[in-house]
N, C-alpha and C. Protein backbone atom coordinates (compact mmCIF):
# COMPACT_ATOMS: atom_id res chain seq x y z
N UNK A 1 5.73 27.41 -16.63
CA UNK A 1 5.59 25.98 -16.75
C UNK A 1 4.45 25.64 -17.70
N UNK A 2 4.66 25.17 -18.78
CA UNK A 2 4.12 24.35 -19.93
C UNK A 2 3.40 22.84 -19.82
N UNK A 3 1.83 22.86 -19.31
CA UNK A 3 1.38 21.80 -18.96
C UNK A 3 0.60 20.93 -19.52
N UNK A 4 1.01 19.63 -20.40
CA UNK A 4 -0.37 19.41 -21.82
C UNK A 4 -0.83 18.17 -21.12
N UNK A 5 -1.87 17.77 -20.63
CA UNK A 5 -2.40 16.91 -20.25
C UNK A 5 -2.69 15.59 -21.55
N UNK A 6 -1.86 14.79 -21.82
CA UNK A 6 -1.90 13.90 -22.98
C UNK A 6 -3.25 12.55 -22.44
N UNK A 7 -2.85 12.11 -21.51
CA UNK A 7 -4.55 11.16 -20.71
C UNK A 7 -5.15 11.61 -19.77
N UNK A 8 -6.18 11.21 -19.78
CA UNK A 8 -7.05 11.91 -18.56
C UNK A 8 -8.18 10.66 -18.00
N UNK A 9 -7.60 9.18 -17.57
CA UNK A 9 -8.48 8.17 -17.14
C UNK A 9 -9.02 8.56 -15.88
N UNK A 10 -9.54 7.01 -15.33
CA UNK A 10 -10.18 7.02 -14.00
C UNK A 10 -9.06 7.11 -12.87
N UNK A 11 -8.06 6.75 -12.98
CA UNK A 11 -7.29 7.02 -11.88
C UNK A 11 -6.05 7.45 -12.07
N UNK A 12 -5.48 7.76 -13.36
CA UNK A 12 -4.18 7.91 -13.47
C UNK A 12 -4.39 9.38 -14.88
N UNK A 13 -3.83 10.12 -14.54
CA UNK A 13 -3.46 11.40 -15.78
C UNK A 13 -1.82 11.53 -16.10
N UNK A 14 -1.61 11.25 -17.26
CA UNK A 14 -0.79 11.71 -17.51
C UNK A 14 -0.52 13.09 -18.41
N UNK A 15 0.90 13.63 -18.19
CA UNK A 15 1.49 15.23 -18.59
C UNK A 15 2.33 14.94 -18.88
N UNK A 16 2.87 16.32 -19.90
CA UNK A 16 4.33 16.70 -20.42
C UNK A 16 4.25 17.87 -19.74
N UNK A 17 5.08 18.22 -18.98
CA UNK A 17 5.59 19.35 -18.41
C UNK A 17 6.84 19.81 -19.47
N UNK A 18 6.45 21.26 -19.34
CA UNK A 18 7.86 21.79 -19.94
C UNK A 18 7.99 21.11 -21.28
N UNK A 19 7.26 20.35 -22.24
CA UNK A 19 7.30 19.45 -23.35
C UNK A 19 8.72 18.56 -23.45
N UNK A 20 8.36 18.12 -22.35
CA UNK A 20 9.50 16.93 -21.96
C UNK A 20 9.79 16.08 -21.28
N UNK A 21 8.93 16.59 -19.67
CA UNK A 21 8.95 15.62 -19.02
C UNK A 21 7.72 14.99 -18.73
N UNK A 22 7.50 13.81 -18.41
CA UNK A 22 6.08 12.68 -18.90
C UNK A 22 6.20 12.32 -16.86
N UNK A 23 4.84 12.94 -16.53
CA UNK A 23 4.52 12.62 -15.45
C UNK A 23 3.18 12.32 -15.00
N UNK A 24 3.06 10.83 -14.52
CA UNK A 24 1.94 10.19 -14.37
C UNK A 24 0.90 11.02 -13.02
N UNK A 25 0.34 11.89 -13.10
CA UNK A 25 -0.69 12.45 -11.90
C UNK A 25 -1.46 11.37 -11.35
N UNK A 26 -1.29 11.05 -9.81
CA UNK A 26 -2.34 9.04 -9.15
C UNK A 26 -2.53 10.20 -7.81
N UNK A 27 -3.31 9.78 -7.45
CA UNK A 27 -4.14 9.77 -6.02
C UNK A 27 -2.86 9.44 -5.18
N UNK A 28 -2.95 10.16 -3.96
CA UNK A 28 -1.59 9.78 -2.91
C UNK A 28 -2.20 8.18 -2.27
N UNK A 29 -1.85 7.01 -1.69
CA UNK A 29 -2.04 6.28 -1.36
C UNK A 29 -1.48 5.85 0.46
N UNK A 30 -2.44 4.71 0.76
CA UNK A 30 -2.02 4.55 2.19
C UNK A 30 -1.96 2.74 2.09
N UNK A 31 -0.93 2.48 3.53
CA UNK A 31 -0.96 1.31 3.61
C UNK A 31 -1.03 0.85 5.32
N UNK A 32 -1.09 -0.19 5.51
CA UNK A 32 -1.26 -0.32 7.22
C UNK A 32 -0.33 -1.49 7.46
N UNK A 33 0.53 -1.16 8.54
CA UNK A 33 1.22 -2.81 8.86
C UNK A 33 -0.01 -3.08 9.91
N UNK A 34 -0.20 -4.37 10.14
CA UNK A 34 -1.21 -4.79 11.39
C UNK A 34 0.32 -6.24 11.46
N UNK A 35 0.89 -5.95 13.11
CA UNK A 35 1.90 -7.10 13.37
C UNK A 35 1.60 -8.02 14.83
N UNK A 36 2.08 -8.70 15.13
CA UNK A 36 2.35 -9.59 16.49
C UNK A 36 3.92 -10.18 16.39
N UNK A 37 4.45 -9.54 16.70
CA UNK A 37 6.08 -10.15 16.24
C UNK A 37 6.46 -10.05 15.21
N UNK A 38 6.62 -10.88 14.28
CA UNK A 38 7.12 -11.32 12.96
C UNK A 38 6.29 -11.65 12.17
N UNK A 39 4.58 -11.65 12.41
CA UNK A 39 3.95 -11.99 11.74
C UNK A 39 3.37 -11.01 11.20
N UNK A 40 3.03 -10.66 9.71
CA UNK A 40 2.18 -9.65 9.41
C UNK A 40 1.03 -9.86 8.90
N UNK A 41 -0.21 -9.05 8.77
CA UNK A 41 -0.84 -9.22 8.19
C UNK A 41 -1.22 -8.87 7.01
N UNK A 42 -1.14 -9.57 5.40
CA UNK A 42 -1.41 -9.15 4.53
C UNK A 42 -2.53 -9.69 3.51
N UNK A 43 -2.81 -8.96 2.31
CA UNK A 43 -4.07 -9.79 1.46
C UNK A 43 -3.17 -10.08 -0.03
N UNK A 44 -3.56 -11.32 0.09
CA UNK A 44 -3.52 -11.62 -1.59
C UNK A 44 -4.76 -11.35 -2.30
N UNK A 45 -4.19 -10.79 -3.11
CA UNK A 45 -5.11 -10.65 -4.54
C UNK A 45 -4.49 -10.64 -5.66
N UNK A 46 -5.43 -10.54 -6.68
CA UNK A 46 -4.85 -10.91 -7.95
C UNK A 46 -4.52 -9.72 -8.88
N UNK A 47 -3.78 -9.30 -9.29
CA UNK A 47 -3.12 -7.82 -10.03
C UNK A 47 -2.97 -8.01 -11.53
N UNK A 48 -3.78 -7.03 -11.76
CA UNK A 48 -3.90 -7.39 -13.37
C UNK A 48 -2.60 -6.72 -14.14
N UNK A 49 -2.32 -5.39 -13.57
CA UNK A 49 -1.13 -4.99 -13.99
C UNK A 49 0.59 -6.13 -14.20
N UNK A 50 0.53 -6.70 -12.87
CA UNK A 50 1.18 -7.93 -13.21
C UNK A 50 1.19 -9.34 -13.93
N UNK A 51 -0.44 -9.66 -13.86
CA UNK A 51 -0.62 -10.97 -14.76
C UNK A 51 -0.31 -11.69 -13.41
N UNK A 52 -0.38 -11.71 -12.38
CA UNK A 52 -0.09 -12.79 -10.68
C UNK A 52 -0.89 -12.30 -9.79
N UNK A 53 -1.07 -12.91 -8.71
CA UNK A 53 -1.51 -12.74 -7.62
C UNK A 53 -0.16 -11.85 -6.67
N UNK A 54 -0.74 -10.80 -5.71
CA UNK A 54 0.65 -10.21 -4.99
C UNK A 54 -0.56 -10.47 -3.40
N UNK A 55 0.89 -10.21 -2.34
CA UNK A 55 0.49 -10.39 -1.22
C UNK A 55 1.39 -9.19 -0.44
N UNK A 56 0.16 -8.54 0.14
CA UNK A 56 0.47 -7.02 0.71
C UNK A 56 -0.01 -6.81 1.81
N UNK A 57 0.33 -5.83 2.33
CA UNK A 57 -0.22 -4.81 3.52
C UNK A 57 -1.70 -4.54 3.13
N UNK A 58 -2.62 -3.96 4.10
CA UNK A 58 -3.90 -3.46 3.07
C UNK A 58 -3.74 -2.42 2.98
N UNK A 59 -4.08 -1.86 1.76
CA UNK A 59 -3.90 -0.68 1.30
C UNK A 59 -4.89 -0.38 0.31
N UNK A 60 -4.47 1.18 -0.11
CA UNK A 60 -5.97 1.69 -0.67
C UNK A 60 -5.31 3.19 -1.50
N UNK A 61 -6.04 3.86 -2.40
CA UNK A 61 -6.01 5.56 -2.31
C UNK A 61 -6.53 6.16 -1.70
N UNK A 62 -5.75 7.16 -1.44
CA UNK A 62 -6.79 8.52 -0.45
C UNK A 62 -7.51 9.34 -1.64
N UNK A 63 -9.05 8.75 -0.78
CA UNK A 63 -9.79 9.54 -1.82
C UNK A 63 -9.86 11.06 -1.91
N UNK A 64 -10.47 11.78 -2.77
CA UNK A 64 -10.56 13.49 -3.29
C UNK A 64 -10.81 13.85 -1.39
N UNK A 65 -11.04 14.71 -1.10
CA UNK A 65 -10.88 15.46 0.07
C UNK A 65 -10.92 14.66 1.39
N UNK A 66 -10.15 13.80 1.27
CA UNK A 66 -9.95 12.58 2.88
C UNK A 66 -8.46 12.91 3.10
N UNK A 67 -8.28 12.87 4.36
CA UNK A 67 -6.88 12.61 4.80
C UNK A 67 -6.45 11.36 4.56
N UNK A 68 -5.11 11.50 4.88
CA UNK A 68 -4.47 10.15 5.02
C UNK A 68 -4.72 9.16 5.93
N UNK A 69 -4.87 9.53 7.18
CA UNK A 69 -5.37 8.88 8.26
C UNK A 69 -6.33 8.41 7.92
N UNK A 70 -7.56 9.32 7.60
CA UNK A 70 -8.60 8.55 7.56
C UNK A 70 -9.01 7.61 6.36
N UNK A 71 -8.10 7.78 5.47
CA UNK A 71 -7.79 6.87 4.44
C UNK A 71 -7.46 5.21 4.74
N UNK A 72 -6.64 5.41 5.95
CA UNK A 72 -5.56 4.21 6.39
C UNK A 72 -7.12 3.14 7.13
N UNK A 73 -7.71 4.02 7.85
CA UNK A 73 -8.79 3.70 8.61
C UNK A 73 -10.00 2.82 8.07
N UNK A 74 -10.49 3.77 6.90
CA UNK A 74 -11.17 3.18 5.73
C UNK A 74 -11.04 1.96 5.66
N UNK A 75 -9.94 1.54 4.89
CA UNK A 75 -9.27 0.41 3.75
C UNK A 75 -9.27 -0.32 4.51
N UNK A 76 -8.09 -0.53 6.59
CA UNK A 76 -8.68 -1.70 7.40
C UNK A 76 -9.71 -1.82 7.40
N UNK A 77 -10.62 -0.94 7.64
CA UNK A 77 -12.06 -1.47 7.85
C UNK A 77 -12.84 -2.45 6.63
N UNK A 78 -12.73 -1.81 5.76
CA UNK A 78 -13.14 -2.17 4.41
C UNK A 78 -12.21 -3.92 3.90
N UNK A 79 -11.11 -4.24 4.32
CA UNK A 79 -10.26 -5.20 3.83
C UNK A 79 -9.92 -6.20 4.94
N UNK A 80 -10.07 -5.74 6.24
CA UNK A 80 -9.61 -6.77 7.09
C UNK A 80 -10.59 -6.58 8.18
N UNK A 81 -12.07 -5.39 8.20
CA UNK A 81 -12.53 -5.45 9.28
C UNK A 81 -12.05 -4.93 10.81
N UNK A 82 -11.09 -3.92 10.78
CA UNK A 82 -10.31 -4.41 11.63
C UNK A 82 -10.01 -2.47 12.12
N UNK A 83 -10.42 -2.05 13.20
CA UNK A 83 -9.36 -0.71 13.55
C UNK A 83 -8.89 -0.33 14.63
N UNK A 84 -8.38 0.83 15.36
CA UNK A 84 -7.79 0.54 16.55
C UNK A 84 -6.81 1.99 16.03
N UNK A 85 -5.34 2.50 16.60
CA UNK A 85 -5.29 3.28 16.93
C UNK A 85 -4.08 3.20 15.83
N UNK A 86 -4.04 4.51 15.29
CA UNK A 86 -3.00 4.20 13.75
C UNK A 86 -1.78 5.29 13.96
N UNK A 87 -0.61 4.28 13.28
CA UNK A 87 0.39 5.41 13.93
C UNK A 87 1.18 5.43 12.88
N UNK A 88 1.94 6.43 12.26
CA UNK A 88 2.38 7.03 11.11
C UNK A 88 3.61 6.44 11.20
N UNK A 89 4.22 5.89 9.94
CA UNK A 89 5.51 5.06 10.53
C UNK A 89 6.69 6.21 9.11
N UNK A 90 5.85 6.36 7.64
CA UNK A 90 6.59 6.37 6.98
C UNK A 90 5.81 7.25 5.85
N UNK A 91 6.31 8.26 5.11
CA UNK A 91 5.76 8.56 3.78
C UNK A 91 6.55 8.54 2.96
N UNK A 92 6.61 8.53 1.80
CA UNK A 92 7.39 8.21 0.55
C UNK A 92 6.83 8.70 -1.10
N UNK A 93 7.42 8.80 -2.06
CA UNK A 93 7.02 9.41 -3.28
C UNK A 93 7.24 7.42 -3.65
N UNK A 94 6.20 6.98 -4.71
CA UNK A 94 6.16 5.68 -4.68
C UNK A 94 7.24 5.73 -5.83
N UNK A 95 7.31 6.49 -6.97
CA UNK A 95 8.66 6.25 -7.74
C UNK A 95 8.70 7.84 -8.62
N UNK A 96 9.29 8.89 -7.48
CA UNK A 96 9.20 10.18 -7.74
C UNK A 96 9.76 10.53 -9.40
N UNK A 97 10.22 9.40 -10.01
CA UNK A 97 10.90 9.88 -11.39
C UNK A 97 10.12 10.20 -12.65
N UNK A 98 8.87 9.65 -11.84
CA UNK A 98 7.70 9.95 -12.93
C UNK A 98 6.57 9.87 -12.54
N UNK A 99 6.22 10.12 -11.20
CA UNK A 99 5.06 9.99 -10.60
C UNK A 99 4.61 10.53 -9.28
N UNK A 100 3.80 11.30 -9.21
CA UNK A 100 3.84 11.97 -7.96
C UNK A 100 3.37 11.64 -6.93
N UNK A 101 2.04 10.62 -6.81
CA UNK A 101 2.15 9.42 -5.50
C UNK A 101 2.67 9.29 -4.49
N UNK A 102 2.39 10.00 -3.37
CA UNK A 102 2.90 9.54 -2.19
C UNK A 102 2.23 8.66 -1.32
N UNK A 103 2.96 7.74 -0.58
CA UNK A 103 2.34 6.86 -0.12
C UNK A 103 2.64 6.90 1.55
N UNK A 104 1.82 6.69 2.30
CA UNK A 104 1.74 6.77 4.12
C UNK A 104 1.57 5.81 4.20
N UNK A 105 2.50 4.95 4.96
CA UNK A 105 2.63 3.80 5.64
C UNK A 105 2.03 3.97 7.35
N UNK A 106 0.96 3.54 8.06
CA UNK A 106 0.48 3.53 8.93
C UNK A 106 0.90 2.10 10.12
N UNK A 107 0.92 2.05 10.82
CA UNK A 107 1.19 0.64 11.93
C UNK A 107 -0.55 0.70 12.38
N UNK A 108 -0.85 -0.17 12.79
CA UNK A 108 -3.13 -0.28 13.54
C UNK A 108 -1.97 -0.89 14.96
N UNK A 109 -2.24 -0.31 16.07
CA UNK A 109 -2.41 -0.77 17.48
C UNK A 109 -3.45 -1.05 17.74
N UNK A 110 -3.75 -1.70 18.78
CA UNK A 110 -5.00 -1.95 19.90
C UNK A 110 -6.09 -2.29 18.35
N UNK A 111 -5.75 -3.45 17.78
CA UNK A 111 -6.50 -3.84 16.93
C UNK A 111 -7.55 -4.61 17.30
N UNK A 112 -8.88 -3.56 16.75
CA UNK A 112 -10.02 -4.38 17.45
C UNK A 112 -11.39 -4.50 16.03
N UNK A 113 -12.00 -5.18 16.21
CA UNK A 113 -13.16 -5.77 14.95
C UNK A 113 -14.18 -4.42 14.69
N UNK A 114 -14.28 -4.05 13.54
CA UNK A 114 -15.21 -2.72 12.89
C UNK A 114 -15.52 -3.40 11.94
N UNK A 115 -16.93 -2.93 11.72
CA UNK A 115 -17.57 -3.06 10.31
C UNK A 115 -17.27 -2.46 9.23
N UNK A 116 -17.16 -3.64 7.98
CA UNK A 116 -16.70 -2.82 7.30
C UNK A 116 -16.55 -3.73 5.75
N UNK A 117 -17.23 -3.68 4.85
CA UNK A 117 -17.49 -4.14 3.45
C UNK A 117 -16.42 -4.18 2.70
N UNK A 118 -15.37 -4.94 2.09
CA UNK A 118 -14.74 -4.99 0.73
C UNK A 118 -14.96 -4.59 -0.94
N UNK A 119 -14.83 -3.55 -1.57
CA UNK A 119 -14.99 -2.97 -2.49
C UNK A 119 -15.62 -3.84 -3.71
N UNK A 120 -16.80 -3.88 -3.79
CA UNK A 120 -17.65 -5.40 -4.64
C UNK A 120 -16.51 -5.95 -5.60
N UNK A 121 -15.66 -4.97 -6.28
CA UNK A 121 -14.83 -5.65 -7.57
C UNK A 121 -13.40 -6.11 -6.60
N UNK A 122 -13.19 -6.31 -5.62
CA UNK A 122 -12.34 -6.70 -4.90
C UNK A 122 -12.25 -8.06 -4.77
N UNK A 123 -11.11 -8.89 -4.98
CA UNK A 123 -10.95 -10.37 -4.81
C UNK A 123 -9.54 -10.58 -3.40
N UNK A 124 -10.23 -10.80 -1.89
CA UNK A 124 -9.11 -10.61 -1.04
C UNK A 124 -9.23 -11.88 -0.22
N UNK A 125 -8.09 -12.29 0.22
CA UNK A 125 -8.00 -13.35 0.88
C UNK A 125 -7.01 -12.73 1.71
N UNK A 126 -7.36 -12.63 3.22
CA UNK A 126 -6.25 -12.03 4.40
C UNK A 126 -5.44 -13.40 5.09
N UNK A 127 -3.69 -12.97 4.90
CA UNK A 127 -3.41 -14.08 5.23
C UNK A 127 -2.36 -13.87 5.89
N UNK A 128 -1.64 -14.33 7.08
CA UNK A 128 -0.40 -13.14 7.92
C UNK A 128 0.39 -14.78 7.78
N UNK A 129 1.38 -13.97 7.34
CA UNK A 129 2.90 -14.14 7.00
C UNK A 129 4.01 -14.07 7.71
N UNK A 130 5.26 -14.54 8.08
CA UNK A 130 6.38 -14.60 8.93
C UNK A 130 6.95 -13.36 7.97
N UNK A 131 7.57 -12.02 8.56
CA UNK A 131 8.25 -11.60 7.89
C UNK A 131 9.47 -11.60 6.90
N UNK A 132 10.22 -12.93 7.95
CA UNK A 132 11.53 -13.11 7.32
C UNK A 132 11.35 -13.85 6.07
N UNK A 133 10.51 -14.89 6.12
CA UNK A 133 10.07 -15.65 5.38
C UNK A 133 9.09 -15.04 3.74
N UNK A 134 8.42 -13.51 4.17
CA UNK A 134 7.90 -13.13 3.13
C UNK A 134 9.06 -12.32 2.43
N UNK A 135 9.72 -11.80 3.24
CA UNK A 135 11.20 -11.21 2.85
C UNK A 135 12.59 -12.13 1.89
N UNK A 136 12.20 -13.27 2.21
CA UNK A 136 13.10 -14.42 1.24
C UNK A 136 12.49 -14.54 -0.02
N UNK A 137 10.57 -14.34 0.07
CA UNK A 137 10.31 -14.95 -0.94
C UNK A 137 9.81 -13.95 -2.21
N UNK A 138 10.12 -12.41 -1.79
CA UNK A 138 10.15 -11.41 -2.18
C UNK A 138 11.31 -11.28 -2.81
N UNK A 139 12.42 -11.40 -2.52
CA UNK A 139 13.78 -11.17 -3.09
C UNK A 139 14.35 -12.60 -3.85
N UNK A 140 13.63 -13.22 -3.89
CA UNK A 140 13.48 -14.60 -4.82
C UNK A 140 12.60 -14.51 -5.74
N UNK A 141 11.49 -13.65 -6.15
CA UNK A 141 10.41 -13.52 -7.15
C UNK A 141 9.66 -14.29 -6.66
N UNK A 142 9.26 -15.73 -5.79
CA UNK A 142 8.06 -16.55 -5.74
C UNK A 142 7.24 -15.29 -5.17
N UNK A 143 7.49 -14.04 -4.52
CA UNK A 143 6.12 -13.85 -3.91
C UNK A 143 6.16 -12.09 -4.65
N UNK A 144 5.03 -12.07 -5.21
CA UNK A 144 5.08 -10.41 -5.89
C UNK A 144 4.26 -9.60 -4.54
N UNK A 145 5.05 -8.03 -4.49
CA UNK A 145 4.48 -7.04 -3.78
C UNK A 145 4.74 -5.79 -4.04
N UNK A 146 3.92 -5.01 -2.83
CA UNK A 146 4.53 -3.32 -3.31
C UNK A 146 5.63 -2.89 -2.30
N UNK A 147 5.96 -1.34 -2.94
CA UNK A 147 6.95 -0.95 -2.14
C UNK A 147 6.50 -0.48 -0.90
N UNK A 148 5.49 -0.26 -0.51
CA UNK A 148 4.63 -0.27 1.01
C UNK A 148 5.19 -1.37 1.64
N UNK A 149 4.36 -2.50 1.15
CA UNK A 149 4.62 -3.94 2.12
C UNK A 149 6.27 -3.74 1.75
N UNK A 150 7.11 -4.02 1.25
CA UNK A 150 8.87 -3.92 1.49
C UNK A 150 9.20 -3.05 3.17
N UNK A 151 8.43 -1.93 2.77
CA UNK A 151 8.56 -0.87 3.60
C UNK A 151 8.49 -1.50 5.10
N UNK A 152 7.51 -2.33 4.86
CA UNK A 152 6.72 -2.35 6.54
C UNK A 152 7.30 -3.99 6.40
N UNK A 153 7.43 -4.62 6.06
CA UNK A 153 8.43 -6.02 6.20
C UNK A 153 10.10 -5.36 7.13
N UNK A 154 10.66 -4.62 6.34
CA UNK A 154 11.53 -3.96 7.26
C UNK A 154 11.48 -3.63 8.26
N UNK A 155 10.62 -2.38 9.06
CA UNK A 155 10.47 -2.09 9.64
C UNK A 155 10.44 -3.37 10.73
N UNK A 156 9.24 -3.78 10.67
CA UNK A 156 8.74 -4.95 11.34
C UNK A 156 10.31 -5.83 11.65
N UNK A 157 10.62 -6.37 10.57
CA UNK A 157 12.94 -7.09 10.67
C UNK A 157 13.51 -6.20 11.53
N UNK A 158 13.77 -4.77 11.63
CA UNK A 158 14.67 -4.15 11.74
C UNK A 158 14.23 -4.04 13.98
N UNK A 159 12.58 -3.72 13.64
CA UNK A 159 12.34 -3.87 15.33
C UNK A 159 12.56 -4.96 15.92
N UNK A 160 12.62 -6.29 15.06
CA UNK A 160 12.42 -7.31 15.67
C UNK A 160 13.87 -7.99 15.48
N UNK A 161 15.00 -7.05 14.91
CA UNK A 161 16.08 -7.51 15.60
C UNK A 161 16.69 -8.45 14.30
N UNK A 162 16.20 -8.40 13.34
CA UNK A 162 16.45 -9.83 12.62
C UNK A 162 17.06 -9.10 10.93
N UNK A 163 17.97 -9.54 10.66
CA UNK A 163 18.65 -8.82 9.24
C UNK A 163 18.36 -10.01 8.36
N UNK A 164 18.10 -9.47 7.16
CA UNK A 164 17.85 -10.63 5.82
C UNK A 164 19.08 -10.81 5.61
């Protein structure tokens, strides 16, 4: 295997493998549903990659030698203040065709208040959402997100009985 490292930024490397195939190297990532029914909890912020504001799950990368768990743990703490007992719902390659990123979708039970700071360059506003309702406005374009929050919007529909 033939490996030429063509970028080498702060969070993303890209390669030609084999001098052909173009694969973006990212940090594996985590996300957390925090629910009460149908309601979830997510943060808007503003995404430069998009040019909009998106409204998500909180989520984060798992940093160089952290687990996932304690990744998931982190980021509530750090974004919503918030931890309690985390339960593994889902992992996934975020878009395996060119990127190796996997992402752990976590559920927070027995959600209770921890200290815990927002990343200084961070702009978050926590705001919980009706699922069905973020699910209309997702598949309509008014509301931009990731494939995490999709993930855990489902989940959340599918327990609670309710089909888009």
């Amino acid at each position: 295997d033939v490996r030429e490292v063509i970028f080498d930024g702060r969070i993303v490397r890209l390669v030609v493998l084999d001098g052909k195939w173009e694969v973006v190297e990212h940090a594996d990532a985590v996300g957390v549903l925090v629910a009460r029914g149908r309601q979830v909890l997510g943060v808007r912020q503003p995404r430069v990659a998009i040019g909009r504001d998106s409204w998500e799950v909180p989520a984060g990368l798992v940093d160089p030698d952290e687990d996932p768990l304690r990744a998931a743990a982190r980021e509530m703490a750090e974004e919503a203040q918030l931890g309690g007992r985390f339960e593994l719902i889902a992992r996934f390659y975020t878009s395996p065709g060119f990127t190796d990123e996997e992402t752990y979708l976590y559920e927070l039970h027995e959600a209770a208040p921890v200290d815990g700071t927002p990343e200084a360059d961070e702009e978050l506003t926590l705001e919980w959402r009706d699922a069905l309702e973020a699910w209309e406005a997702i598949k309509d374009g008014r509301l931009a997100t990731s494939s995490v929050t999709a993930v855990a919007l489902r989940h959340v529909l599918a327990r609670e009985g309710v089909a888009p």
